[in-house]
PDB file of N, CA and C in Angstrom:
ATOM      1  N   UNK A   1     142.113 103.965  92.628  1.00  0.00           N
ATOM      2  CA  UNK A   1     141.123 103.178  91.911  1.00  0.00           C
ATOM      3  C   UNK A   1     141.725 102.741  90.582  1.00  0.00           C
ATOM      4  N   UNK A   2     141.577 101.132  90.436  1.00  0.00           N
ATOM      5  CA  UNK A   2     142.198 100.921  88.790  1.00  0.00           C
ATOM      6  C   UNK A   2     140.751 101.476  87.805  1.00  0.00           C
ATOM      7  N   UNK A   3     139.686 100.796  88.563  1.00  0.00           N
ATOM      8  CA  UNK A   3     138.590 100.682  87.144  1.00  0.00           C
ATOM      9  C   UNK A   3     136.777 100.689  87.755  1.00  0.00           C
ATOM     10  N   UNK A   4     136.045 100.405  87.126  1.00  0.00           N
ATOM     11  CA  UNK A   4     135.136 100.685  87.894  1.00  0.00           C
ATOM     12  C   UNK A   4     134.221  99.289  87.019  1.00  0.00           C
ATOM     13  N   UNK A   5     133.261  98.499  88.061  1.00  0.00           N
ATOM     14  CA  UNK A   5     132.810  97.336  87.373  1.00  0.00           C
ATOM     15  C   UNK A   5     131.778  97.596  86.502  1.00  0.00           C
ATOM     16  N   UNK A   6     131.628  97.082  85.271  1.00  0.00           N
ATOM     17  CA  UNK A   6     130.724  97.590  84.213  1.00  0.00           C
ATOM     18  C   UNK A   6     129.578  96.532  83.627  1.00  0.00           C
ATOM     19  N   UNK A   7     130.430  95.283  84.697  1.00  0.00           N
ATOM     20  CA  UNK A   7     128.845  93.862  84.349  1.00  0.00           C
ATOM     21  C   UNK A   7     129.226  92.939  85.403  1.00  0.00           C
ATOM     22  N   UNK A   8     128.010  92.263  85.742  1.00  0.00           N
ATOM     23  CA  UNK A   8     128.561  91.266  85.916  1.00  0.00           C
ATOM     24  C   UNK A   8     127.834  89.989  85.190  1.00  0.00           C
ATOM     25  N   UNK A   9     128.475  89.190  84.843  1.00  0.00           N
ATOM     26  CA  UNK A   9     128.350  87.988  83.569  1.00  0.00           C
ATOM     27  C   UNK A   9     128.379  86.464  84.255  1.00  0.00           C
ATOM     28  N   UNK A  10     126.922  86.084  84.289  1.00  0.00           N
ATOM     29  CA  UNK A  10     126.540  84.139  84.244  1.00  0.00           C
ATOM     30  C   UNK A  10     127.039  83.721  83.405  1.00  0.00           C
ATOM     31  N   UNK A  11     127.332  82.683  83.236  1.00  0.00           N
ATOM     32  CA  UNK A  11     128.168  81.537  82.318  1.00  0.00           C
ATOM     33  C   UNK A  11     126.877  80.982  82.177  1.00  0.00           C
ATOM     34  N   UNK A  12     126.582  80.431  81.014  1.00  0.00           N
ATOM     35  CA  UNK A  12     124.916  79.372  81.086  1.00  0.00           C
ATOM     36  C   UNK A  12     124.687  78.584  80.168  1.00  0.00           C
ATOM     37  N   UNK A  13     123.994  77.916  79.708  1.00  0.00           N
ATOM     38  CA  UNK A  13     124.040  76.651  78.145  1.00  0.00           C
ATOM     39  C   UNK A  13     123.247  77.574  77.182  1.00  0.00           C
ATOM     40  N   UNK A  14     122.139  78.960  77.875  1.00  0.00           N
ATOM     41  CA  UNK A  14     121.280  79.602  76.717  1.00  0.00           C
ATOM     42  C   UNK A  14     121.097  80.861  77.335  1.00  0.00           C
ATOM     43  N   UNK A  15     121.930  81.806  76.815  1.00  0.00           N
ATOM     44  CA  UNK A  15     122.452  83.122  77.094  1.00  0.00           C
ATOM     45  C   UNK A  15     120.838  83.761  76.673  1.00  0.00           C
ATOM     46  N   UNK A  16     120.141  83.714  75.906  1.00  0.00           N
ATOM     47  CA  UNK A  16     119.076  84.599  75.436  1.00  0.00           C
ATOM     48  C   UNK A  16     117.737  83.861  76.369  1.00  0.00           C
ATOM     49  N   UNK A  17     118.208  82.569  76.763  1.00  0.00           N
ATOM     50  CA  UNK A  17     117.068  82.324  77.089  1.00  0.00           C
ATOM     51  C   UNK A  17     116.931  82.577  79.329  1.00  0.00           C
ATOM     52  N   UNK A  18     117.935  82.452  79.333  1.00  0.00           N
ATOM     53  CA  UNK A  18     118.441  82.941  81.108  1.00  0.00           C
ATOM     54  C   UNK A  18     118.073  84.376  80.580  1.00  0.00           C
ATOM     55  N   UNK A  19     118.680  85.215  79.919  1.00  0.00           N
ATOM     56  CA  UNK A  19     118.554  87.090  79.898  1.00  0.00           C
ATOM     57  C   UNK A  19     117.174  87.420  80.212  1.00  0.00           C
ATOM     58  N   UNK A  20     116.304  86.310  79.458  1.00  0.00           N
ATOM     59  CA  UNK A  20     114.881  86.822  79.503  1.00  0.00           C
ATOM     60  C   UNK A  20     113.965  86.357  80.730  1.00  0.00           C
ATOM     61  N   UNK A  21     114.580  84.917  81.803  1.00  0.00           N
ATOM     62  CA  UNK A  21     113.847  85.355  82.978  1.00  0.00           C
ATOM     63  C   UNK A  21     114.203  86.190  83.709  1.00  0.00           C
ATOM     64  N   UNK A  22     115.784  86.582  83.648  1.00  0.00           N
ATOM     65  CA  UNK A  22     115.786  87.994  84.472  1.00  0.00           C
ATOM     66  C   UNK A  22     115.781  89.001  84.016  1.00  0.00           C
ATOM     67  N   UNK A  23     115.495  89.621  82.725  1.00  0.00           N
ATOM     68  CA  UNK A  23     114.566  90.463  82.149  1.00  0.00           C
ATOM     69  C   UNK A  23     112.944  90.756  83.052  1.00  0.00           C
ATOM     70  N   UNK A  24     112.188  89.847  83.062  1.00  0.00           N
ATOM     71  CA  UNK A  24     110.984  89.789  83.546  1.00  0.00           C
ATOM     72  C   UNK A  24     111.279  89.677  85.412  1.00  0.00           C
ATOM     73  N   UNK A  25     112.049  88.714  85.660  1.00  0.00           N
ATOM     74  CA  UNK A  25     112.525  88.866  87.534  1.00  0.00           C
ATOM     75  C   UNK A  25     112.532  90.719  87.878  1.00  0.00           C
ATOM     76  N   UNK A  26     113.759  90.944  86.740  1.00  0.00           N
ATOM     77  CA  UNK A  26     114.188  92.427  87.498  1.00  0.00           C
ATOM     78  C   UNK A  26     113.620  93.371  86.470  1.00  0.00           C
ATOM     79  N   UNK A  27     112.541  93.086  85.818  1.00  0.00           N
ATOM     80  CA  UNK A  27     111.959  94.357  85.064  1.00  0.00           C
ATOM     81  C   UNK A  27     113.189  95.127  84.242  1.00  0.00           C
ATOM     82  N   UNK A  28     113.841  94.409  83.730  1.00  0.00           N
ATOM     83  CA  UNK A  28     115.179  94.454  82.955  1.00  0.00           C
ATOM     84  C   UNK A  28     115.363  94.961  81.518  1.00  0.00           C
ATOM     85  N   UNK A  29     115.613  95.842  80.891  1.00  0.00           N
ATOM     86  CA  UNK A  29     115.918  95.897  79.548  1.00  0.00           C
ATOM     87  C   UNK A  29     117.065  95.143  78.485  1.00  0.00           C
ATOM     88  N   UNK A  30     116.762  94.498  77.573  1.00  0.00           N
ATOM     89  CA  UNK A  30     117.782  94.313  76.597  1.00  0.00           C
ATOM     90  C   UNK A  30     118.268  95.060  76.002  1.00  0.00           C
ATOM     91  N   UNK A  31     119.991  95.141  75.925  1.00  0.00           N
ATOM     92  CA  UNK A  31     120.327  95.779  74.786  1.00  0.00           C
ATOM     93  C   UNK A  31     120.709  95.295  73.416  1.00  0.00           C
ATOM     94  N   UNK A  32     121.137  96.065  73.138  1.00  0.00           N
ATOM     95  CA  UNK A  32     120.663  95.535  71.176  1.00  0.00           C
ATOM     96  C   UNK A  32     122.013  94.711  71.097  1.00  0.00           C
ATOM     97  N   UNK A  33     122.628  93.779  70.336  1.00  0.00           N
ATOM     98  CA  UNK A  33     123.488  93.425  69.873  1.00  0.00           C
ATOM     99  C   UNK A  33     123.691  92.287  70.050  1.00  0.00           C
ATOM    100  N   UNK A  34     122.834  91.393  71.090  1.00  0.00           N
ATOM    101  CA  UNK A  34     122.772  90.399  72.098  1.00  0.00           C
ATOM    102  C   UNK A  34     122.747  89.296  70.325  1.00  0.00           C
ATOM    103  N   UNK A  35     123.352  87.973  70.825  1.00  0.00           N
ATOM    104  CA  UNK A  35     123.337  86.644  69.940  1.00  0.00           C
ATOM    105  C   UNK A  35     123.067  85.424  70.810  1.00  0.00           C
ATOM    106  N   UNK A  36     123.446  84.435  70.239  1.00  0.00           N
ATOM    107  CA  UNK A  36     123.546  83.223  71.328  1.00  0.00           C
ATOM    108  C   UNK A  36     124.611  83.353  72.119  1.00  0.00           C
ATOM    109  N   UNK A  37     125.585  83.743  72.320  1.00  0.00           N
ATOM    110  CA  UNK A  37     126.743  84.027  73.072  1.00  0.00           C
ATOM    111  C   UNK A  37     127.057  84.838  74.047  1.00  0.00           C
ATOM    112  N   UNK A  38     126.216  85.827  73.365  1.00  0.00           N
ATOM    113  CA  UNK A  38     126.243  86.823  74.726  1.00  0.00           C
ATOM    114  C   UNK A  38     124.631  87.970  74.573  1.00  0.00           C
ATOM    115  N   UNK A  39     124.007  87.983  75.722  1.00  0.00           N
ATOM    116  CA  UNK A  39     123.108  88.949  75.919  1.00  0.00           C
ATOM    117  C   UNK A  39     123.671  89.892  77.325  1.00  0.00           C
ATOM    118  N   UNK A  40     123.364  90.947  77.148  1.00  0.00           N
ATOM    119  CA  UNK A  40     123.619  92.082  77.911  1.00  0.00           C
ATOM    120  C   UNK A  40     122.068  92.650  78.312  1.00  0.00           C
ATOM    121  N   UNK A  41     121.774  92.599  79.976  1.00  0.00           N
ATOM    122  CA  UNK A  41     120.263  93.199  80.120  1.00  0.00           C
ATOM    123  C   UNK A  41     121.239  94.381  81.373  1.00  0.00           C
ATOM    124  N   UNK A  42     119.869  95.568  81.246  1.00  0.00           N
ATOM    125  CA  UNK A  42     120.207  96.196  82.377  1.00  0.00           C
ATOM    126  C   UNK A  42     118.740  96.823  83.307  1.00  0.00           C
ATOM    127  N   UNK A  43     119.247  96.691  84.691  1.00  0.00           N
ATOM    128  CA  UNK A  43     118.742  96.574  85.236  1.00  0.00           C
ATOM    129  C   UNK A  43     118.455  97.712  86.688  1.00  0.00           C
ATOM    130  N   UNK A  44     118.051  99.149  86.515  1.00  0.00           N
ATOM    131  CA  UNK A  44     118.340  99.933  87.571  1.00  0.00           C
ATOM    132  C   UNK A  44     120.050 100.155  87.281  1.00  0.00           C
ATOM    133  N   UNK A  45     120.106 100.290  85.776  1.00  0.00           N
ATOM    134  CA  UNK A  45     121.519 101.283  85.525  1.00  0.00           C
ATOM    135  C   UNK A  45     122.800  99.891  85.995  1.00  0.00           C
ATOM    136  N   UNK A  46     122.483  98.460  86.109  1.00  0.00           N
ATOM    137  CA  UNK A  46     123.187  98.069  86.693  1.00  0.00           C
ATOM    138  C   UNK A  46     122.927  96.773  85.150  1.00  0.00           C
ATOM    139  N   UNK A  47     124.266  96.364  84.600  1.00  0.00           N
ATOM    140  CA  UNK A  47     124.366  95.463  83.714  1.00  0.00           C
ATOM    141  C   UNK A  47     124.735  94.103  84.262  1.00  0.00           C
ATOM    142  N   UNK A  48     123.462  93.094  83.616  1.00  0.00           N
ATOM    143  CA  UNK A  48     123.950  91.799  84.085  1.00  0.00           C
ATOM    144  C   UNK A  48     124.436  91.136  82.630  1.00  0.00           C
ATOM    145  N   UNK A  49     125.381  90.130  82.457  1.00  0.00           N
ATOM    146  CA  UNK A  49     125.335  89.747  81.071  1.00  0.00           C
ATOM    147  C   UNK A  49     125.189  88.470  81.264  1.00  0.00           C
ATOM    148  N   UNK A  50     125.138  87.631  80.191  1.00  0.00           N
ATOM    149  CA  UNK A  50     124.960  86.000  79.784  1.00  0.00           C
ATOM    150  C   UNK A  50     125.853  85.740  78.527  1.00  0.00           C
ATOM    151  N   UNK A  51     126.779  84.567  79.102  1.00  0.00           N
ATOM    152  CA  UNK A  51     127.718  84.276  78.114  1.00  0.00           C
ATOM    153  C   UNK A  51     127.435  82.715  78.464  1.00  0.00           C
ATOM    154  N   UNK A  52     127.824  82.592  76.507  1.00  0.00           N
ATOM    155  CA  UNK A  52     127.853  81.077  76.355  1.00  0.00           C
ATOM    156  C   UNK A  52     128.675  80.256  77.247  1.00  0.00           C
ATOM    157  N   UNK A  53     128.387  78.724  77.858  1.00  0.00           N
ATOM    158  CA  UNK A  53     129.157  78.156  78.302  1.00  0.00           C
ATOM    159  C   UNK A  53     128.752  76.721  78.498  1.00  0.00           C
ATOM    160  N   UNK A  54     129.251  75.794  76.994  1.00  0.00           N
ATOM    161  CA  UNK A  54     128.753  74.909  76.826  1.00  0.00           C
ATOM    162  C   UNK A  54     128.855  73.478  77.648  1.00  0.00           C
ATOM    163  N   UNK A  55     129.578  74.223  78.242  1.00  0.00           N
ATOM    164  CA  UNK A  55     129.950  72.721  79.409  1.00  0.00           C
ATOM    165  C   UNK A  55     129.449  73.088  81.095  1.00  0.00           C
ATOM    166  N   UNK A  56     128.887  74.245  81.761  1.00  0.00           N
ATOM    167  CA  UNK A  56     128.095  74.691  82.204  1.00  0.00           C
ATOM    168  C   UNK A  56     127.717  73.804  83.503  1.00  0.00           C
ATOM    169  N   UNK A  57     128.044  73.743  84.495  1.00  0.00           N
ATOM    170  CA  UNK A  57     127.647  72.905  85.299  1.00  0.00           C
ATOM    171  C   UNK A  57     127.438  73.585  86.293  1.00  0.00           C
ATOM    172  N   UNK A  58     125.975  73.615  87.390  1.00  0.00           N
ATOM    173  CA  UNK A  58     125.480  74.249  87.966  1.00  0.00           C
ATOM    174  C   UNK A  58     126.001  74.268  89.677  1.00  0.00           C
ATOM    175  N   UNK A  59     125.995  75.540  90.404  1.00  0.00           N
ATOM    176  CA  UNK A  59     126.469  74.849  91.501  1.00  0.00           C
ATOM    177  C   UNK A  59     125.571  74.478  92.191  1.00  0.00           C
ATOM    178  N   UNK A  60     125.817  73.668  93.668  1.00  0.00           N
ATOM    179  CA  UNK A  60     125.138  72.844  94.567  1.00  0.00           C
ATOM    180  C   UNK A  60     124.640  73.789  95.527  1.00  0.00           C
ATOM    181  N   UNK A  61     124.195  73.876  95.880  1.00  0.00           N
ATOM    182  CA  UNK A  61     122.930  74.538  97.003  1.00  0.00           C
ATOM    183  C   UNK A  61     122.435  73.869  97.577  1.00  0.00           C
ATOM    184  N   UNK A  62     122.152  73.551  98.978  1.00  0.00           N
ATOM    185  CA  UNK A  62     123.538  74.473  99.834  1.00  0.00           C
ATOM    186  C   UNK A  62     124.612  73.157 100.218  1.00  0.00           C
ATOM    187  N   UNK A  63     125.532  72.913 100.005  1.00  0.00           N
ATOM    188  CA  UNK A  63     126.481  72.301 100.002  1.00  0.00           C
ATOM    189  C   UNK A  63     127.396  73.057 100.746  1.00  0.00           C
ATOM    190  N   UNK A  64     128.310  72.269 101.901  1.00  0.00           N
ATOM    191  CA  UNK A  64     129.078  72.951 102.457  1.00  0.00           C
ATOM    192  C   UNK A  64     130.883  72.979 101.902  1.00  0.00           C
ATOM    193  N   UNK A  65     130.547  71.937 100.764  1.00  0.00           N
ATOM    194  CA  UNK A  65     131.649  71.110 100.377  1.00  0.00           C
ATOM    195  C   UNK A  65     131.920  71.828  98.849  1.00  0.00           C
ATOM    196  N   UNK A  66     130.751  72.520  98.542  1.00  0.00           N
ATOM    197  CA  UNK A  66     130.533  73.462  97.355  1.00  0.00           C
ATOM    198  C   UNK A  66     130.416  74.780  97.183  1.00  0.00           C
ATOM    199  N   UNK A  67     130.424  75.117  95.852  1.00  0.00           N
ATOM    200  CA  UNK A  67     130.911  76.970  95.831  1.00  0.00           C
ATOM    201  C   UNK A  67     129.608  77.237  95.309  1.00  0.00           C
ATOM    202  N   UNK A  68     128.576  78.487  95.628  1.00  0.00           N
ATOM    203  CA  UNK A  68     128.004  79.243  95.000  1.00  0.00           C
ATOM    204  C   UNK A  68     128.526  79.932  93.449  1.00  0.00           C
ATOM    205  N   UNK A  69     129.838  80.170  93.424  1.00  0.00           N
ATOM    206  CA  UNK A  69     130.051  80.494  92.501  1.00  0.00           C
ATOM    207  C   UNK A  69     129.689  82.341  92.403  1.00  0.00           C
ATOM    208  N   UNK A  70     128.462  83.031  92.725  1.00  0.00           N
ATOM    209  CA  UNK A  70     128.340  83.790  92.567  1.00  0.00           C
ATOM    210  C   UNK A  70     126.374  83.888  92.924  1.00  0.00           C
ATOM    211  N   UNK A  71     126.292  84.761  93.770  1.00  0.00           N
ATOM    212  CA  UNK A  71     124.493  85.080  94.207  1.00  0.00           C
ATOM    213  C   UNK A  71     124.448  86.086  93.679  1.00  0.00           C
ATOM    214  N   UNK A  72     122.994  87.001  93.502  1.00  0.00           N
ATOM    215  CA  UNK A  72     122.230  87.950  93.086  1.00  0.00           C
ATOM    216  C   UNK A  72     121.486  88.402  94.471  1.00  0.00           C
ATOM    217  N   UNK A  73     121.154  89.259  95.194  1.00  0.00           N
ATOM    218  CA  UNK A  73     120.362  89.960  96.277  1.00  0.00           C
ATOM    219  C   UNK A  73     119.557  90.764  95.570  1.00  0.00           C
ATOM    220  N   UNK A  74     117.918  90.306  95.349  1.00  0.00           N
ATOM    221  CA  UNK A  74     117.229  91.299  94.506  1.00  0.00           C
ATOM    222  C   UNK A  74     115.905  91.172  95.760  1.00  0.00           C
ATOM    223  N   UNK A  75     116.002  93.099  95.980  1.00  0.00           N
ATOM    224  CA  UNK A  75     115.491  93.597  96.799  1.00  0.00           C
ATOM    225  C   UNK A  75     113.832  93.803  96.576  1.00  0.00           C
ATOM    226  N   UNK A  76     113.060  93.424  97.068  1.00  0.00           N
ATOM    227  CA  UNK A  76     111.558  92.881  96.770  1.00  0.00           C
ATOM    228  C   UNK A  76     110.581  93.669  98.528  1.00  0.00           C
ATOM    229  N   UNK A  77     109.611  94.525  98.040  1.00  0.00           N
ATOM    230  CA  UNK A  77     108.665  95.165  98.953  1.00  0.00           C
ATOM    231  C   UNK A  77     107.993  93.638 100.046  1.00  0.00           C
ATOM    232  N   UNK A  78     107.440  93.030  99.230  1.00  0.00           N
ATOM    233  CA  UNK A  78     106.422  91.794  99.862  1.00  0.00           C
ATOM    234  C   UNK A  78     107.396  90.300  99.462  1.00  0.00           C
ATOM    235  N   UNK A  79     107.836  89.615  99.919  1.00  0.00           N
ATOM    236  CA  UNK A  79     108.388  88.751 100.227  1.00  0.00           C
ATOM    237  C   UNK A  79     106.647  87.491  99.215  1.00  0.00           C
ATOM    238  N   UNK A  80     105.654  87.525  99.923  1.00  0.00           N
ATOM    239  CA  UNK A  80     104.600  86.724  99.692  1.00  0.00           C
ATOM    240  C   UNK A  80     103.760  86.854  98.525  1.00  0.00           C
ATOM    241  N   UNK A  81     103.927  88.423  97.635  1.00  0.00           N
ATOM    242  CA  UNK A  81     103.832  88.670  96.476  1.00  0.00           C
ATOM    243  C   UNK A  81     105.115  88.095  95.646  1.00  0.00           C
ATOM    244  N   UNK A  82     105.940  88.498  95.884  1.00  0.00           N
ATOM    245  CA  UNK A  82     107.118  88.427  94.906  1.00  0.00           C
ATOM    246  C   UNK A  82     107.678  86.970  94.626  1.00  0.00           C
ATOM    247  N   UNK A  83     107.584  86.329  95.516  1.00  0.00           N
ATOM    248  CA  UNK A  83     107.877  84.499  95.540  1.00  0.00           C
ATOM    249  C   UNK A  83     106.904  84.347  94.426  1.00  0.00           C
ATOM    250  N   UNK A  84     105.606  83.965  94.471  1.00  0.00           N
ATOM    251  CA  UNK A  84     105.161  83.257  93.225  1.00  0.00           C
ATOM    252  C   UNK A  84     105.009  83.503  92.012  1.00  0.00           C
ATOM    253  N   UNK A  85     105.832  85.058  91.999  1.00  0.00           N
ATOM    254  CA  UNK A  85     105.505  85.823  90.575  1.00  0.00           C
ATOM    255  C   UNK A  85     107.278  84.966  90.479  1.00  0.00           C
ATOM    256  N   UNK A  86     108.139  85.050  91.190  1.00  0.00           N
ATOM    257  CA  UNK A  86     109.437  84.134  90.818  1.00  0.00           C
ATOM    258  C   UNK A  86     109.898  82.808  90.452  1.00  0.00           C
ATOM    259  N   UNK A  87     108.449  82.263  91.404  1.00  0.00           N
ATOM    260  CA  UNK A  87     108.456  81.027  90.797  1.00  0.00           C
ATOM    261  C   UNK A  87     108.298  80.464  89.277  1.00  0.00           C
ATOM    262  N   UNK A  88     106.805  81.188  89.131  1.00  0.00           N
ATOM    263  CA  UNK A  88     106.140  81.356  87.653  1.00  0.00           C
ATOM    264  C   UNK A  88     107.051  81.598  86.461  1.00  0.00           C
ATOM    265  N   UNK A  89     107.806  82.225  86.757  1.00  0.00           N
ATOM    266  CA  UNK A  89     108.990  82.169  86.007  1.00  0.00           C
ATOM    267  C   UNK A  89     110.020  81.367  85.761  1.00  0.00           C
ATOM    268  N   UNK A  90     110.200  80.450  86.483  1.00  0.00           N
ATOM    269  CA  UNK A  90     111.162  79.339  86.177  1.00  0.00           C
ATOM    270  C   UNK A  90     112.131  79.124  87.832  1.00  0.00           C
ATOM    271  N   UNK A  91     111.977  80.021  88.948  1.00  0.00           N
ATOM    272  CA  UNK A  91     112.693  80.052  89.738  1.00  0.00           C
ATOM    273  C   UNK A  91     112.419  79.110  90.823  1.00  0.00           C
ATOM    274  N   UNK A  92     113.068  78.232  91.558  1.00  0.00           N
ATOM    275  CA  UNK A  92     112.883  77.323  92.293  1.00  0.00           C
ATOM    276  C   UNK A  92     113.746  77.605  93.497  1.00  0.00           C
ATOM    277  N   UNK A  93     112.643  77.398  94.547  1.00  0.00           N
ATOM    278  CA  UNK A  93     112.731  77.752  95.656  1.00  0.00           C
ATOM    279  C   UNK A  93     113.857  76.975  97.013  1.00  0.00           C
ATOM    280  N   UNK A  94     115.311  76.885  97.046  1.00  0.00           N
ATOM    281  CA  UNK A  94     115.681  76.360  97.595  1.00  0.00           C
ATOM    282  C   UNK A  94     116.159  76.156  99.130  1.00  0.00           C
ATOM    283  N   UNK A  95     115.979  77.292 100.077  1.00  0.00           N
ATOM    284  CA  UNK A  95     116.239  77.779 101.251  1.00  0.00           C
ATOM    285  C   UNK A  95     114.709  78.661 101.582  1.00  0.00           C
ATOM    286  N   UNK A  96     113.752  77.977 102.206  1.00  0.00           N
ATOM    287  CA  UNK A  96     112.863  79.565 102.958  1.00  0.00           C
ATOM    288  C   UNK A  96     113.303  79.382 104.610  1.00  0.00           C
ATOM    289  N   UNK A  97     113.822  78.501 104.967  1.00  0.00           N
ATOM    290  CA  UNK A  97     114.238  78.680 106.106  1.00  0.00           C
ATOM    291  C   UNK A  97     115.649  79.701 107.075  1.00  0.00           C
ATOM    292  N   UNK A  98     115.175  80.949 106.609  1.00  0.00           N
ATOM    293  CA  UNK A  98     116.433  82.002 107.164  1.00  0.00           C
ATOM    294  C   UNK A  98     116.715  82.813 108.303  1.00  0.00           C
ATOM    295  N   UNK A  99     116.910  84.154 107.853  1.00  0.00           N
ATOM    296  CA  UNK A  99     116.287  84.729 109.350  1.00  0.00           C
ATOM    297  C   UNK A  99     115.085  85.853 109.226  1.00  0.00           C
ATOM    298  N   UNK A 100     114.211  85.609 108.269  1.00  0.00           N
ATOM    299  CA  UNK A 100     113.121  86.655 107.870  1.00  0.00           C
ATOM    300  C   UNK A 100     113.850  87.815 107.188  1.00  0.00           C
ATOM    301  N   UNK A 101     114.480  87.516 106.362  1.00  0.00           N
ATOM    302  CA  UNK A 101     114.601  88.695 105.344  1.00  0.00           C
ATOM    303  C   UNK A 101     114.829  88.445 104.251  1.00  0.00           C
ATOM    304  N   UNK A 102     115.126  87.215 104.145  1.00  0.00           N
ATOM    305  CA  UNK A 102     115.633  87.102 102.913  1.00  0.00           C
ATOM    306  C   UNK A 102     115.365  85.299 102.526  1.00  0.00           C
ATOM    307  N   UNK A 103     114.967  84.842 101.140  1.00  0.00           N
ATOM    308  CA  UNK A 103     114.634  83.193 100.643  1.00  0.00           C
ATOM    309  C   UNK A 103     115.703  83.291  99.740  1.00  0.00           C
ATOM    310  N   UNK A 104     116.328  82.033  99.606  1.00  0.00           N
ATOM    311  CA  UNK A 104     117.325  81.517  98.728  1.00  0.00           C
ATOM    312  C   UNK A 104     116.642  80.843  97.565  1.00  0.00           C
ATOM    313  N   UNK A 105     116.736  80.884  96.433  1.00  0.00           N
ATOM    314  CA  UNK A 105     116.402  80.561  95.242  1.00  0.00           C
ATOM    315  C   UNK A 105     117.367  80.221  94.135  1.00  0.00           C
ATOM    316  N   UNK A 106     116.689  79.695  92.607  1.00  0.00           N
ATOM    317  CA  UNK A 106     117.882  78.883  92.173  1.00  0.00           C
ATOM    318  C   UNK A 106     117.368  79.791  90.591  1.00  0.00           C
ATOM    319  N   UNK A 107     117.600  80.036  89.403  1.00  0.00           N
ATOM    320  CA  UNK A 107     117.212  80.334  88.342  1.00  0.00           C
ATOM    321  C   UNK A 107     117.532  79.293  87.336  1.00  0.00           C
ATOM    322  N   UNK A 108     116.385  78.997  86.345  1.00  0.00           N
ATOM    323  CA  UNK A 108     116.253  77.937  85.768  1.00  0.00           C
ATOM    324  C   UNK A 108     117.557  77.212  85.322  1.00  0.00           C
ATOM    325  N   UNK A 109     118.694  77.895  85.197  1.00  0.00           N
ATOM    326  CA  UNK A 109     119.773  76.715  85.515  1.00  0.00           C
ATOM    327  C   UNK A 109     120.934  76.861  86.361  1.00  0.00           C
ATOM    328  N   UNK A 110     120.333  77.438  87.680  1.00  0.00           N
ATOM    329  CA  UNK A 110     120.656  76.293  88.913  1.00  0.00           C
ATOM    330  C   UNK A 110     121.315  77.880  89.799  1.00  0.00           C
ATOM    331  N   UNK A 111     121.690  78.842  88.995  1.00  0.00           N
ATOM    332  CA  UNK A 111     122.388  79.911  89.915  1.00  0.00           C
ATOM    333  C   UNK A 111     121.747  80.409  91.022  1.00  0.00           C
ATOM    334  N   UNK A 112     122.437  80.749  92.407  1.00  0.00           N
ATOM    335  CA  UNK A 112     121.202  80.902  93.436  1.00  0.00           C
ATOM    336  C   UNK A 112     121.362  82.320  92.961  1.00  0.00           C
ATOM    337  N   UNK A 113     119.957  83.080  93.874  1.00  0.00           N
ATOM    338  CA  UNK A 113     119.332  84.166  94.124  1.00  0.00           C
ATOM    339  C   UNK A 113     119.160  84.512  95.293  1.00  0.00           C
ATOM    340  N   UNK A 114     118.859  85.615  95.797  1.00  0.00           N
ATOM    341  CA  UNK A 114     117.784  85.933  96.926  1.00  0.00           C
ATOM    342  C   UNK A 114     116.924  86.843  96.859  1.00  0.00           C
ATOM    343  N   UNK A 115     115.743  86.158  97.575  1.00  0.00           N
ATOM    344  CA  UNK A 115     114.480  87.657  97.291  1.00  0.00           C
ATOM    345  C   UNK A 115     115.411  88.362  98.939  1.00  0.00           C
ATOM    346  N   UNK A 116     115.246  89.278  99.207  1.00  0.00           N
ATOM    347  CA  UNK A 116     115.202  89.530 100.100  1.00  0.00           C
ATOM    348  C   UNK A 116     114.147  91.473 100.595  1.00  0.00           C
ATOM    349  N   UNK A 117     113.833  91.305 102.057  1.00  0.00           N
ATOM    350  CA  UNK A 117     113.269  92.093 101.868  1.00  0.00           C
ATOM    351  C   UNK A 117     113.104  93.061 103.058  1.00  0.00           C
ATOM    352  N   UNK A 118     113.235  94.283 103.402  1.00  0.00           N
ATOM    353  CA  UNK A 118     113.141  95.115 104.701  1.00  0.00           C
ATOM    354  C   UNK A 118     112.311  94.829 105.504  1.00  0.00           C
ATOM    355  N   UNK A 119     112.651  94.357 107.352  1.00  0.00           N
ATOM    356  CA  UNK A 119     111.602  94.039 107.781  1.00  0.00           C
ATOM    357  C   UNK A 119     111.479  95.739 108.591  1.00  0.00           C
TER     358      UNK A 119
END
């Protein structure tokens, strides 16, 4: 083993303002030190961060010709509860057509998600 992973970090145009819908998505804590550049939330012992990135361009969903770049799998009891409390938040719904476990989603600037959920 070299190391062990200790975040993983969105690139975004507003680091404090992305931290705080997935603050509220994943019932998330801030930690202290956070600026415009970088916020650090954690989440079930698991750190997501947000770093500035002023040129920021979102990927395409679903494009076959394009990169995700990087998804989130956030594990949700009710699939039919948890969608509109995600929406309400800024999250937009881009894939419900799957194989029943899981909806593809986008966060207010543009990174996908998934609810997904045990059938």
């Amino acid at each position: 083993m070299v190391g062990q992973l200790r975040s993983v970090v969105l690139d975004c145009p507003n680091p404090p303002e992305l931290a705080s819908f997935y603050e509220k998505l994943l019932g998330a804590e801030r930690l202290a030190g956070a600026d415009d550049n970088w916020v650090v939330v954690v989440a079930n012992g698991t750190r997501l961060a947000f770093q500035l990135s002023p040129e920021y361009q979102p990927p395409t969903f679903p494009d076959p010709h394009g990169s995700q770049q990087v998804h989130l799998d956030v594990l949700v009891e009710d699939i039919e509860e948890a969608e509109p409390k995600a929406l309400a938040l800024g999250a937009r719904l881009v894939q419900k057509d799957t194989d029943d476990t899981f909806r593809v989603y986008a966060d207010p600037v543009g990174h996908t998600f998934c609810l997904v959920w045990l059938s």
